[in-house]
PDB file of N, CA and C in Angstrom:
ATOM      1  N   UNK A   1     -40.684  77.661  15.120  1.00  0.00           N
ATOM      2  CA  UNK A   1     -39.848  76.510  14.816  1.00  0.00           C
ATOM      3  C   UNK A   1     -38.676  76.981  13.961  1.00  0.00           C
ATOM      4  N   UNK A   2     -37.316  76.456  14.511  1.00  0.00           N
ATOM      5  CA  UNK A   2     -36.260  76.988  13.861  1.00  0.00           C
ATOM      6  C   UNK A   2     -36.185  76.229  12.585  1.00  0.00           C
ATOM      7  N   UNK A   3     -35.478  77.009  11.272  1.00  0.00           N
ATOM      8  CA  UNK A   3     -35.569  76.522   9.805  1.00  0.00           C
ATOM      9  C   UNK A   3     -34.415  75.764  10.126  1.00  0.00           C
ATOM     10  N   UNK A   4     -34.553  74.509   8.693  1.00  0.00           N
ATOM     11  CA  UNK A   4     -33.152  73.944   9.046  1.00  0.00           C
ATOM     12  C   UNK A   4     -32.290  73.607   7.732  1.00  0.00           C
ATOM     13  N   UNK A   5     -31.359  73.671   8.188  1.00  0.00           N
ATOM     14  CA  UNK A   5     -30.089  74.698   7.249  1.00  0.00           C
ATOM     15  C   UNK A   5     -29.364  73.590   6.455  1.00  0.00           C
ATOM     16  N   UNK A   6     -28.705  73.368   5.575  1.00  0.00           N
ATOM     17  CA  UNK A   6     -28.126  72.613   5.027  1.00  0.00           C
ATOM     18  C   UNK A   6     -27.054  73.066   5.132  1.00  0.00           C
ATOM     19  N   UNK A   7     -25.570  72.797   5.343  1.00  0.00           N
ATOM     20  CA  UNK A   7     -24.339  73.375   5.139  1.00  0.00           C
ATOM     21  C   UNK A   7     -23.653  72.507   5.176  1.00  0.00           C
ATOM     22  N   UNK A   8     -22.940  72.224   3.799  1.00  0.00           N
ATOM     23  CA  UNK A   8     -21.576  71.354   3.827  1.00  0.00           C
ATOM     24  C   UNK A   8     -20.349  72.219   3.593  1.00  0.00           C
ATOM     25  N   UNK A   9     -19.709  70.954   3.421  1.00  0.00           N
ATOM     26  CA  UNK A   9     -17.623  71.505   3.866  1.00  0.00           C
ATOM     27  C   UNK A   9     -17.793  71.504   2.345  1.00  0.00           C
ATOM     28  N   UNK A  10     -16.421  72.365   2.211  1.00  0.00           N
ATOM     29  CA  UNK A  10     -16.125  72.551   0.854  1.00  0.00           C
ATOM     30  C   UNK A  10     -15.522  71.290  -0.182  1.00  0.00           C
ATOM     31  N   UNK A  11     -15.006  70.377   1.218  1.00  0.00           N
ATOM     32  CA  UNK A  11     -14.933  68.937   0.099  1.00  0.00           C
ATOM     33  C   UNK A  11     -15.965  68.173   0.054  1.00  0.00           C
ATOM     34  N   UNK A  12     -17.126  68.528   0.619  1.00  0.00           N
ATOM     35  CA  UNK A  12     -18.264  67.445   0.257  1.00  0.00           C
ATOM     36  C   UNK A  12     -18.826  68.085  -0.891  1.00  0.00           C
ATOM     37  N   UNK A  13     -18.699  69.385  -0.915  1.00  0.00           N
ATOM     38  CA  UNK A  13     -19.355  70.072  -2.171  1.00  0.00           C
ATOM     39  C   UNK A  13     -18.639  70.026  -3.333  1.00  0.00           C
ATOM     40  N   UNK A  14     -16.835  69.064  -3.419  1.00  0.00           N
ATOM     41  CA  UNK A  14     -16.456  69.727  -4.322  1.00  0.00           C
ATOM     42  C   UNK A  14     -16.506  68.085  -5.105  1.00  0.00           C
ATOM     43  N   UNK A  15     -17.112  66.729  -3.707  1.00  0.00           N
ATOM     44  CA  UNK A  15     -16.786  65.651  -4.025  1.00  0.00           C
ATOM     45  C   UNK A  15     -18.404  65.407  -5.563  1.00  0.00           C
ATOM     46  N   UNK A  16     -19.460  66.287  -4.446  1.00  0.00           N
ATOM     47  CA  UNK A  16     -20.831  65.785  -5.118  1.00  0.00           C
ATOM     48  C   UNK A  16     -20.517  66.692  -6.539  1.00  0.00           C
ATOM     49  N   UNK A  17     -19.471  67.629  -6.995  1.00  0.00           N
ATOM     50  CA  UNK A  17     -19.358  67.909  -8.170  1.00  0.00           C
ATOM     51  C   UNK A  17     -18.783  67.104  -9.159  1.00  0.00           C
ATOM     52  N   UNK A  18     -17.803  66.323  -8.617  1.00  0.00           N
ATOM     53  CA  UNK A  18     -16.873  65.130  -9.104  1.00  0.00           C
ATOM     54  C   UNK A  18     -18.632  64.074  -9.425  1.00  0.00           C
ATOM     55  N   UNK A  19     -19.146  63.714  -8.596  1.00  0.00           N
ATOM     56  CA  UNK A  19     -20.163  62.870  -8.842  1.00  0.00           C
ATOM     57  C   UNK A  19     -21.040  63.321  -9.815  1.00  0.00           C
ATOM     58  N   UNK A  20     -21.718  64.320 -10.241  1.00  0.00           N
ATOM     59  CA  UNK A  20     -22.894  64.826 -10.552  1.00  0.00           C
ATOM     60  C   UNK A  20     -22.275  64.677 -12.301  1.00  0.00           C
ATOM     61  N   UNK A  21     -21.155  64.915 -12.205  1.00  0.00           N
ATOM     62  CA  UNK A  21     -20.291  65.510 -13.586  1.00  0.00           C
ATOM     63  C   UNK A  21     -20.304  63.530 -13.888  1.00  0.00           C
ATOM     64  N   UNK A  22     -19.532  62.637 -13.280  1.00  0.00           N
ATOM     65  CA  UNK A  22     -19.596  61.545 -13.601  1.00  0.00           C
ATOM     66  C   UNK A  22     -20.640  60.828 -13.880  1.00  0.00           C
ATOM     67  N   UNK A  23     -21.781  61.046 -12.959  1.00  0.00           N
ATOM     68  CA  UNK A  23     -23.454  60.606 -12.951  1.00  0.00           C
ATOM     69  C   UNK A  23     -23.963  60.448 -14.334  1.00  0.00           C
ATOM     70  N   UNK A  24     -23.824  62.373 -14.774  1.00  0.00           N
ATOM     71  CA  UNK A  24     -24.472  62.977 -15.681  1.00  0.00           C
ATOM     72  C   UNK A  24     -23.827  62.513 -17.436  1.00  0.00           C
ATOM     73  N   UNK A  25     -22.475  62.130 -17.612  1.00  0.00           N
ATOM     74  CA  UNK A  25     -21.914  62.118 -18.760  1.00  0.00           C
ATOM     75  C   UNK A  25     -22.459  60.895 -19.098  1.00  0.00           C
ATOM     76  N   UNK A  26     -22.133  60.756 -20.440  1.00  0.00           N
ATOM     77  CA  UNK A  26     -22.712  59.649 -21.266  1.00  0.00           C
ATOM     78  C   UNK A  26     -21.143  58.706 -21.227  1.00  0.00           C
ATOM     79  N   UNK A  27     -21.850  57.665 -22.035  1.00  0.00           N
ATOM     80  CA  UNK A  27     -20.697  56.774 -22.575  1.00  0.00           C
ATOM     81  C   UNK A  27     -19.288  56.923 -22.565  1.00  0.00           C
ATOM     82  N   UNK A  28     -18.093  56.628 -22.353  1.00  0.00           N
ATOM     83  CA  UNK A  28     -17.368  57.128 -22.568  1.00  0.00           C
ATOM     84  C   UNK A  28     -16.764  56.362 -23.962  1.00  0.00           C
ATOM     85  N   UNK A  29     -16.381  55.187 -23.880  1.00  0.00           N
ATOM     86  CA  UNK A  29     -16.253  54.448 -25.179  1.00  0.00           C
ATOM     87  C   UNK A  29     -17.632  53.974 -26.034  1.00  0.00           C
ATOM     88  N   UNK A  30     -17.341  54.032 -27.605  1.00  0.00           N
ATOM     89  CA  UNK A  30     -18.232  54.032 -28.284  1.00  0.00           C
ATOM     90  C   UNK A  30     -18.350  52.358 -28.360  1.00  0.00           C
ATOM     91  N   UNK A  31     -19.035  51.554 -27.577  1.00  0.00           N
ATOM     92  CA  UNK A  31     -19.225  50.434 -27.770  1.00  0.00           C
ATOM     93  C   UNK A  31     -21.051  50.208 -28.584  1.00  0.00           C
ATOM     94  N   UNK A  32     -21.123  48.662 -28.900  1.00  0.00           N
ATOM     95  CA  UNK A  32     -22.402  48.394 -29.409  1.00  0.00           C
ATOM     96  C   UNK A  32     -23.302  49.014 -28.407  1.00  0.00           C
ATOM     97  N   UNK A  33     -24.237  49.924 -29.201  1.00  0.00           N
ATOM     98  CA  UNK A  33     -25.099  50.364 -28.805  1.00  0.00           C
ATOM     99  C   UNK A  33     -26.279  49.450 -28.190  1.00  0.00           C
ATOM    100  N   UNK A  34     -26.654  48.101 -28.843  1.00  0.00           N
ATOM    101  CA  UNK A  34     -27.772  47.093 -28.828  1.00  0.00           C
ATOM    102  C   UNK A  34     -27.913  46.524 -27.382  1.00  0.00           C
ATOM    103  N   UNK A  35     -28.983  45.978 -27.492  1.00  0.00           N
ATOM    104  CA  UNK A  35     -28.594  45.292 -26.090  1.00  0.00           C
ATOM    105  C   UNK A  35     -28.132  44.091 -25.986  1.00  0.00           C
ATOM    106  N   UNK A  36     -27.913  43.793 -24.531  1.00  0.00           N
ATOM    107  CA  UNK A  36     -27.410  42.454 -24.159  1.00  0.00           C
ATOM    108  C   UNK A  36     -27.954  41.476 -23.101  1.00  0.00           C
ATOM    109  N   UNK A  37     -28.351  40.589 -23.876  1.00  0.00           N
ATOM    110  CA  UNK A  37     -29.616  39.802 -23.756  1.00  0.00           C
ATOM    111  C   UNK A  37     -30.508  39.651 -24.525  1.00  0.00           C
ATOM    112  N   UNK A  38     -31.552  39.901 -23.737  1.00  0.00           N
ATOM    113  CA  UNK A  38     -33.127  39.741 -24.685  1.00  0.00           C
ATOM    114  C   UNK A  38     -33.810  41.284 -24.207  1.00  0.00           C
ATOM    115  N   UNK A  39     -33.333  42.023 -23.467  1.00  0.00           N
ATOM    116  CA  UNK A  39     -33.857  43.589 -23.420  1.00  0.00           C
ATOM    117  C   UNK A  39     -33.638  43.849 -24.694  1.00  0.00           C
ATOM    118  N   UNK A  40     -34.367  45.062 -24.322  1.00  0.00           N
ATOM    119  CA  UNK A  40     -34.558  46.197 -25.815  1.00  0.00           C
ATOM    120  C   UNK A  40     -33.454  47.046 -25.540  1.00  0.00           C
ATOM    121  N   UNK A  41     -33.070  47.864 -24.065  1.00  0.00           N
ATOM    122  CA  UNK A  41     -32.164  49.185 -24.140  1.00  0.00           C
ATOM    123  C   UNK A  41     -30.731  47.979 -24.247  1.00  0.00           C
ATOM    124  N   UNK A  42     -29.852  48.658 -24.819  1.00  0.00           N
ATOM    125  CA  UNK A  42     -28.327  48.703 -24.382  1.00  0.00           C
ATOM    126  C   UNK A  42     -28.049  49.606 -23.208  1.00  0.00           C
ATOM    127  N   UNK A  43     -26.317  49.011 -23.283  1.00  0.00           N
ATOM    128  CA  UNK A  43     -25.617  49.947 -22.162  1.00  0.00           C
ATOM    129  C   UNK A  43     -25.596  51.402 -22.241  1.00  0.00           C
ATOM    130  N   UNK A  44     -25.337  51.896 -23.967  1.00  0.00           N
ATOM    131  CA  UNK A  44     -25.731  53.294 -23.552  1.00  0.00           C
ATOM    132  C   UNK A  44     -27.215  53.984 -23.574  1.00  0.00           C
ATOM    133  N   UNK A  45     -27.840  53.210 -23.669  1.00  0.00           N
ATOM    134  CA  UNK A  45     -29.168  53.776 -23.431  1.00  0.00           C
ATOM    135  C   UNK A  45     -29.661  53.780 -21.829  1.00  0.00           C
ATOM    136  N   UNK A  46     -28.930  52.677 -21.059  1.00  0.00           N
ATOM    137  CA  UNK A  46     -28.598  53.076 -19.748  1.00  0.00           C
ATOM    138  C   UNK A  46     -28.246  53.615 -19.385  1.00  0.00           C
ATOM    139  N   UNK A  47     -26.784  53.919 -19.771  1.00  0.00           N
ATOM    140  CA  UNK A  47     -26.226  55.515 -19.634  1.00  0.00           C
ATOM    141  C   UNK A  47     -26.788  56.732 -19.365  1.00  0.00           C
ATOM    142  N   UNK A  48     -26.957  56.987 -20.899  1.00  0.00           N
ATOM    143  CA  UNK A  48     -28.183  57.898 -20.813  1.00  0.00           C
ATOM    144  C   UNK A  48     -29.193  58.044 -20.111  1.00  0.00           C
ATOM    145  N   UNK A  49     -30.431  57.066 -19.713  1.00  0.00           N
ATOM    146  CA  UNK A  49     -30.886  57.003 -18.589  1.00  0.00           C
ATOM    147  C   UNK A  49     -30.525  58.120 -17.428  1.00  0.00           C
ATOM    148  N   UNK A  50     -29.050  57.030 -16.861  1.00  0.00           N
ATOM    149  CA  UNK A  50     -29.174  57.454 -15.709  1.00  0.00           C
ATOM    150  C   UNK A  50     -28.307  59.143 -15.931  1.00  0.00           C
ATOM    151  N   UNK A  51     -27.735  59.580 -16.880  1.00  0.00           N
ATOM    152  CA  UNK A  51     -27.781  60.808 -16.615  1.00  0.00           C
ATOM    153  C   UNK A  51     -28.765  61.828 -17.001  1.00  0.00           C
ATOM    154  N   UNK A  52     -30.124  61.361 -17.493  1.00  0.00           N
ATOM    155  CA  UNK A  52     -31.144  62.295 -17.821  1.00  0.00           C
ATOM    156  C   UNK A  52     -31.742  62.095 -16.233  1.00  0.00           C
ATOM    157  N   UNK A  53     -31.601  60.841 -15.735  1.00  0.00           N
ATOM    158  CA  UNK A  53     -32.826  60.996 -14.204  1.00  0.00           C
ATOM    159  C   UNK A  53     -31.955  61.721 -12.927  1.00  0.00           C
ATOM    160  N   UNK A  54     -30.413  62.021 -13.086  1.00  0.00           N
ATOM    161  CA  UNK A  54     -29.020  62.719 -12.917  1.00  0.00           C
ATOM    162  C   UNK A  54     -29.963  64.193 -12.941  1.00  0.00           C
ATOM    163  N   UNK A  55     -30.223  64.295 -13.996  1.00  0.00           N
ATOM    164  CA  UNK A  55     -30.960  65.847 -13.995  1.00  0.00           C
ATOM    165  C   UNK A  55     -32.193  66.139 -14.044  1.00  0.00           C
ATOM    166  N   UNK A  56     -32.971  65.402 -13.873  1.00  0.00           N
ATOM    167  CA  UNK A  56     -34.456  65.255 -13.165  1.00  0.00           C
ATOM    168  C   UNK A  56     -34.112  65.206 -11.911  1.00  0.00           C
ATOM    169  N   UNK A  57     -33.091  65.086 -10.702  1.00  0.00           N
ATOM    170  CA  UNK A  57     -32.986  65.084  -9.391  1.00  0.00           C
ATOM    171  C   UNK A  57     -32.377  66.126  -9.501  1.00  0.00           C
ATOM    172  N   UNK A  58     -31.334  66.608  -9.998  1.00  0.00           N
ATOM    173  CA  UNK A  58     -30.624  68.153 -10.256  1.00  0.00           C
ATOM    174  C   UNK A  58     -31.323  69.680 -10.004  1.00  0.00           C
ATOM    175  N   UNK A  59     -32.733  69.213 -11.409  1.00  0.00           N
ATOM    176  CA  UNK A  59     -33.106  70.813 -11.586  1.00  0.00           C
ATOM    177  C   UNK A  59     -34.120  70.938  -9.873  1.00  0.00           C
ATOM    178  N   UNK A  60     -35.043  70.289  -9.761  1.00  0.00           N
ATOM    179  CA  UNK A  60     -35.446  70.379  -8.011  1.00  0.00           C
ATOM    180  C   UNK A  60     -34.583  71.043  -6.991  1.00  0.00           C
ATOM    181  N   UNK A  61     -33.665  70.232  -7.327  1.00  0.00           N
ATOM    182  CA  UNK A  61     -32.707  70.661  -5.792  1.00  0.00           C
ATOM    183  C   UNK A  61     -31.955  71.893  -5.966  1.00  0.00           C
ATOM    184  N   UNK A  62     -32.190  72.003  -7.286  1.00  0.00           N
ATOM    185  CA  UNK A  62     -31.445  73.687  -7.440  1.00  0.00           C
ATOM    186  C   UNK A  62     -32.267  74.676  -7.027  1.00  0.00           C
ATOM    187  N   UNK A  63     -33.383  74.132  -7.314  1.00  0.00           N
ATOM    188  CA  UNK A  63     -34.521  75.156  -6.977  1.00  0.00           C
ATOM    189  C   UNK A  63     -34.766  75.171  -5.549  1.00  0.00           C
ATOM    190  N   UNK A  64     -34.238  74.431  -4.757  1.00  0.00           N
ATOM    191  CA  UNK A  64     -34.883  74.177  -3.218  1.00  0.00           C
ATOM    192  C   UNK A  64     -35.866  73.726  -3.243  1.00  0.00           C
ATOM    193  N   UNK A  65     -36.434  72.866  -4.363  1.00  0.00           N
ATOM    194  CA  UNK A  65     -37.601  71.737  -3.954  1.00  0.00           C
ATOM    195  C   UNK A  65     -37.003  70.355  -3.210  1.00  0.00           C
ATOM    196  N   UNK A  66     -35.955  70.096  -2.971  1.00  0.00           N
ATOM    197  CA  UNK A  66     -35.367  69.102  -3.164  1.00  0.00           C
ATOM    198  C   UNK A  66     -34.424  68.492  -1.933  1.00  0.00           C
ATOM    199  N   UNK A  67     -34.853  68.543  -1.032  1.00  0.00           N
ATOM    200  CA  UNK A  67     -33.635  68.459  -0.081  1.00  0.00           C
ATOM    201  C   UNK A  67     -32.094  67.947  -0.197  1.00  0.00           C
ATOM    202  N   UNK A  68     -31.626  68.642   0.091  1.00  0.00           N
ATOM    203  CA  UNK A  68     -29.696  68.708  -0.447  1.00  0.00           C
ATOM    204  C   UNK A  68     -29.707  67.057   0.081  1.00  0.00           C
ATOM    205  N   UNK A  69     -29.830  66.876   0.936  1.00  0.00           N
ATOM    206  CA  UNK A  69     -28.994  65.086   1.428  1.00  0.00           C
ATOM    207  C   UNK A  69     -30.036  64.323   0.730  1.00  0.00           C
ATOM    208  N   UNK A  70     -30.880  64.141   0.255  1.00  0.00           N
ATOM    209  CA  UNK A  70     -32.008  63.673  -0.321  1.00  0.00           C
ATOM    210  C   UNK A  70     -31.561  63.374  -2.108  1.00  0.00           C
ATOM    211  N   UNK A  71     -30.896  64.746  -2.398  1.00  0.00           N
ATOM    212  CA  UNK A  71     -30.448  64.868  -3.845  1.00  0.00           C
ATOM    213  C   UNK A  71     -29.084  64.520  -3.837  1.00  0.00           C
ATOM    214  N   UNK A  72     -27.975  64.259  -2.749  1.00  0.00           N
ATOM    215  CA  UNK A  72     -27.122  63.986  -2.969  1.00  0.00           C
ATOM    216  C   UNK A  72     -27.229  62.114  -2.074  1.00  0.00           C
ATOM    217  N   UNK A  73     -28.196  61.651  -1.778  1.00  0.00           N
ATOM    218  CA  UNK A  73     -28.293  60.359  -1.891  1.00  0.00           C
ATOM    219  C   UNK A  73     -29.062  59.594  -3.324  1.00  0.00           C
ATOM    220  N   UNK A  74     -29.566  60.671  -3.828  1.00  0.00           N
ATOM    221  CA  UNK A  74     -29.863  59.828  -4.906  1.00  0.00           C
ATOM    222  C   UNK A  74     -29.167  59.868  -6.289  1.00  0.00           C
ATOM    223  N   UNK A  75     -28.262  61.575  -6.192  1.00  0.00           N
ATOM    224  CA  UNK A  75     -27.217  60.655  -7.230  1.00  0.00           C
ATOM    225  C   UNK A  75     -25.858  59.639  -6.514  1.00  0.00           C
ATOM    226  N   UNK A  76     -26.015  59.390  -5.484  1.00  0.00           N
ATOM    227  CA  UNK A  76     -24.903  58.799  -4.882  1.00  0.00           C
ATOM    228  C   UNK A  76     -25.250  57.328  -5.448  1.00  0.00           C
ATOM    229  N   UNK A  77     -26.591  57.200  -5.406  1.00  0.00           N
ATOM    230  CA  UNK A  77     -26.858  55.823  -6.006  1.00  0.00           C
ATOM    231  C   UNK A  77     -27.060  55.201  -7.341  1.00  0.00           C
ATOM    232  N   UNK A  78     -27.168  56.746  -7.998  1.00  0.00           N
ATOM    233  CA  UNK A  78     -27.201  56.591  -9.613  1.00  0.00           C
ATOM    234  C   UNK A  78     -25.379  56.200  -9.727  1.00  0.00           C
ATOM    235  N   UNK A  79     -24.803  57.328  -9.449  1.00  0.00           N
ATOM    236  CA  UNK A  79     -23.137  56.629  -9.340  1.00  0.00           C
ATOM    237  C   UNK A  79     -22.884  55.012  -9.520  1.00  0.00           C
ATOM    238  N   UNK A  80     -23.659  54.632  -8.289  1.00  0.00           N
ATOM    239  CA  UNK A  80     -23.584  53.055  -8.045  1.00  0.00           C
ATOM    240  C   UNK A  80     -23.831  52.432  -9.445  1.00  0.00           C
ATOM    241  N   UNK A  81     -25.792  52.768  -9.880  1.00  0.00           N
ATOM    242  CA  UNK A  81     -25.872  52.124 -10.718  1.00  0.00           C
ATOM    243  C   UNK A  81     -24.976  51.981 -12.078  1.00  0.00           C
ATOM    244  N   UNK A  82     -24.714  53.737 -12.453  1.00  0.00           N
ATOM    245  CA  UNK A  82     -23.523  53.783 -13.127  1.00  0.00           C
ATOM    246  C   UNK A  82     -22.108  52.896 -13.478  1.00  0.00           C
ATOM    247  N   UNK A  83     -21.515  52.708 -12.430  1.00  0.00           N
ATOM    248  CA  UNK A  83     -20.668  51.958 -11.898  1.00  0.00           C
ATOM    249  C   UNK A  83     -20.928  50.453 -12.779  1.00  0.00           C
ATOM    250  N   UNK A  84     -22.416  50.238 -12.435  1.00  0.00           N
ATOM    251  CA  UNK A  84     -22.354  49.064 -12.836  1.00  0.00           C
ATOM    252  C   UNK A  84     -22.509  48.936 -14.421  1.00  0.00           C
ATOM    253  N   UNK A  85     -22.930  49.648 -14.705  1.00  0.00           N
ATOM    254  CA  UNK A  85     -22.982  49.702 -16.491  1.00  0.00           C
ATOM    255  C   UNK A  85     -22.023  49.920 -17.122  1.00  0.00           C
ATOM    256  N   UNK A  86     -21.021  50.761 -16.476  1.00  0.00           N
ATOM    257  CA  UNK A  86     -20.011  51.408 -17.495  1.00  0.00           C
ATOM    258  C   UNK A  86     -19.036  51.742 -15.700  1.00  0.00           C
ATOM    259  N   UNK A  87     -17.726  50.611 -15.174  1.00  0.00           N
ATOM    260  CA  UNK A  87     -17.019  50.942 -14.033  1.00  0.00           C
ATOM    261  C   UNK A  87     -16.377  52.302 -14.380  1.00  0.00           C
ATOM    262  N   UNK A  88     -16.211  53.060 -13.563  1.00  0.00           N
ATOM    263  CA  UNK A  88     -16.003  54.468 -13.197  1.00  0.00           C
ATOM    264  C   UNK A  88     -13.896  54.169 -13.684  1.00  0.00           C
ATOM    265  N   UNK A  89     -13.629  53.043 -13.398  1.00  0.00           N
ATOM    266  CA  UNK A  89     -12.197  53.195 -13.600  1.00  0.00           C
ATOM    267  C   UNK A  89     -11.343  53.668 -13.153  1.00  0.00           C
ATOM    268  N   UNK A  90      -9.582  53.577 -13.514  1.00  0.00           N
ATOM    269  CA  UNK A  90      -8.572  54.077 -12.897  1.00  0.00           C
ATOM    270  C   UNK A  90      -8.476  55.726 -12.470  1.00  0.00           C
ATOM    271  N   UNK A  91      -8.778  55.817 -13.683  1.00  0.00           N
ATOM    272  CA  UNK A  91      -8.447  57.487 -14.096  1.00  0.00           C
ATOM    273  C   UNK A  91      -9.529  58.245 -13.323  1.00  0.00           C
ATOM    274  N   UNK A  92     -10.692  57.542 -12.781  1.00  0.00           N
ATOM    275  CA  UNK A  92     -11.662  58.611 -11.830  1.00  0.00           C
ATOM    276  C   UNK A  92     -10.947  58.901 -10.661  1.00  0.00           C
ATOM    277  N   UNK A  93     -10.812  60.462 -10.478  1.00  0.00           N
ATOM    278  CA  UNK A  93     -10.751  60.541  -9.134  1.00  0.00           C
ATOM    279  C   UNK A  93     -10.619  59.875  -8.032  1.00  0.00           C
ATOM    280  N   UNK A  94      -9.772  59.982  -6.997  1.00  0.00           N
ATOM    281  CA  UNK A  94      -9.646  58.752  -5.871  1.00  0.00           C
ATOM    282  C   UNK A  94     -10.490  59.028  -4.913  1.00  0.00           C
ATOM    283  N   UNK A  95     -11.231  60.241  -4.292  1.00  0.00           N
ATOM    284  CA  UNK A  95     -12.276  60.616  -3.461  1.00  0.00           C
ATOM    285  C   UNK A  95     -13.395  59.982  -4.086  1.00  0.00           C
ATOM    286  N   UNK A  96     -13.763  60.038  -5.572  1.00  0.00           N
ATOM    287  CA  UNK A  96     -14.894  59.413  -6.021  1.00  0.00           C
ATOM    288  C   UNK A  96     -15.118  58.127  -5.428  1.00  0.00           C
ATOM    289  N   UNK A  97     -13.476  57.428  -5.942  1.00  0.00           N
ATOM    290  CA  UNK A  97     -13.477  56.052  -6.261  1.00  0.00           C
ATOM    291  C   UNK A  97     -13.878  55.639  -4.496  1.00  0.00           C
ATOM    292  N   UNK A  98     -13.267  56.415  -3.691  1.00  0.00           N
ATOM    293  CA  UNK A  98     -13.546  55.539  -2.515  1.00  0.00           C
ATOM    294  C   UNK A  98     -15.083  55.797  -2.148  1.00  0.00           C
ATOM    295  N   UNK A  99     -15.662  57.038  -2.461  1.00  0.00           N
ATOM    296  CA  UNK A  99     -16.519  57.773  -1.788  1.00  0.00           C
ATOM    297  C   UNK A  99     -17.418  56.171  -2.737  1.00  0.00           C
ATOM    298  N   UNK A 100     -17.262  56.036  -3.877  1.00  0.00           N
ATOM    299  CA  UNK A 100     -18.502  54.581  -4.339  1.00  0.00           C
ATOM    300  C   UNK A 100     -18.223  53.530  -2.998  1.00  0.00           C
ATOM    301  N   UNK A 101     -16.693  53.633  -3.291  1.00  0.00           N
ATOM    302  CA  UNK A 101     -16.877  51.992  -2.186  1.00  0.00           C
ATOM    303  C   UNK A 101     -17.354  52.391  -1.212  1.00  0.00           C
ATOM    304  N   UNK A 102     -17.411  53.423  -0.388  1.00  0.00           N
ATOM    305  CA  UNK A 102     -17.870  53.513   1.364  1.00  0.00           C
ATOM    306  C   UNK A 102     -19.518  53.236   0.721  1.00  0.00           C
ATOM    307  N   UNK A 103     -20.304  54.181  -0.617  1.00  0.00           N
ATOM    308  CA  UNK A 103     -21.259  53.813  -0.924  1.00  0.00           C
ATOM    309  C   UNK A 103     -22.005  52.310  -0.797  1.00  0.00           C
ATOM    310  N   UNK A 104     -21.580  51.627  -1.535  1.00  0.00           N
ATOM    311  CA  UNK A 104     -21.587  49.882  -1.908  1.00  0.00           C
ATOM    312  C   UNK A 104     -21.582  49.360  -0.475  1.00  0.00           C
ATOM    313  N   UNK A 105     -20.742  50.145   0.074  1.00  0.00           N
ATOM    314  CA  UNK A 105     -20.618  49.024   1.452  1.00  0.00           C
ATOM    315  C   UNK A 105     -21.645  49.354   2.419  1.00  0.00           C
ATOM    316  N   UNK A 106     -22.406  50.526   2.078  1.00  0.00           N
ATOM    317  CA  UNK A 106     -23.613  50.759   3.050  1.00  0.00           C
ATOM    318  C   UNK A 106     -24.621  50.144   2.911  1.00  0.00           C
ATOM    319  N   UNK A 107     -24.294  49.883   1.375  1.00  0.00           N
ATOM    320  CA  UNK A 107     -25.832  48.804   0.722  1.00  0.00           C
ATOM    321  C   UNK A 107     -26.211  47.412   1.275  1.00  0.00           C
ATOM    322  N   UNK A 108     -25.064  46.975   1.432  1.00  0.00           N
ATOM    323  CA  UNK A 108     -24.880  46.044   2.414  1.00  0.00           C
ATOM    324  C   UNK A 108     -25.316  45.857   3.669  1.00  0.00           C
ATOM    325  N   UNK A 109     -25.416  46.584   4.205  1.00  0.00           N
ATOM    326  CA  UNK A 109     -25.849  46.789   5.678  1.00  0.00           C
ATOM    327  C   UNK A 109     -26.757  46.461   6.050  1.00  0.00           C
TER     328      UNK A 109
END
């Protein structure tokens, strides 16, 4: 049985770096930490979150435990959630910015 290969283009590899780097960072403005509502976490403890589980899907797939489209659909969706905690904004990248919307719009489907 033939092995099977993963190989992307150099802009899908250079887009999931743009992502992984956005996924992974924390907060960018220092807002109230507390939460909002009646939860316990705040927004940056969401943050955080999602870039510690950013690298709980990371170290796997570096290792080849992890299947590449497998690890790059699931930070594609941390992005999302991202997005929603803290919007990605003007200043992100425009491959990002669209690469969320084609995202969002699959969710839909």
């Amino acid at each position: 049985m033939a092995e099977k290969r993963h190989v992307a283009g150099v802009g899908a590899v250079a887009l999931y770096g743009l992502i992984e780097e956005l996924v992974r960072s924390g907060p960018e403005r220092s807002e109230s930490a507390g939460p909002s509502g009646a939860g316990v976490a705040g927004k940056r403890d969401a943050l955080i979150a999602v870039g510690e589980l950013a690298r709980a899907i990371e170290t796997p797939a570096q290792a080849g435990d992890l299947d590449p489209e497998q690890a790059h659909r699931m930070a594609s969706l941390l992005l999302v959630i991202r997005d929603f905690i803290e919007p990605v904004g003007p200043l992100t990248d425009e491959h990002v910015s669209r690469y969320l919307i084609e995202v969002v719009g699959k969710l839909h489907r």
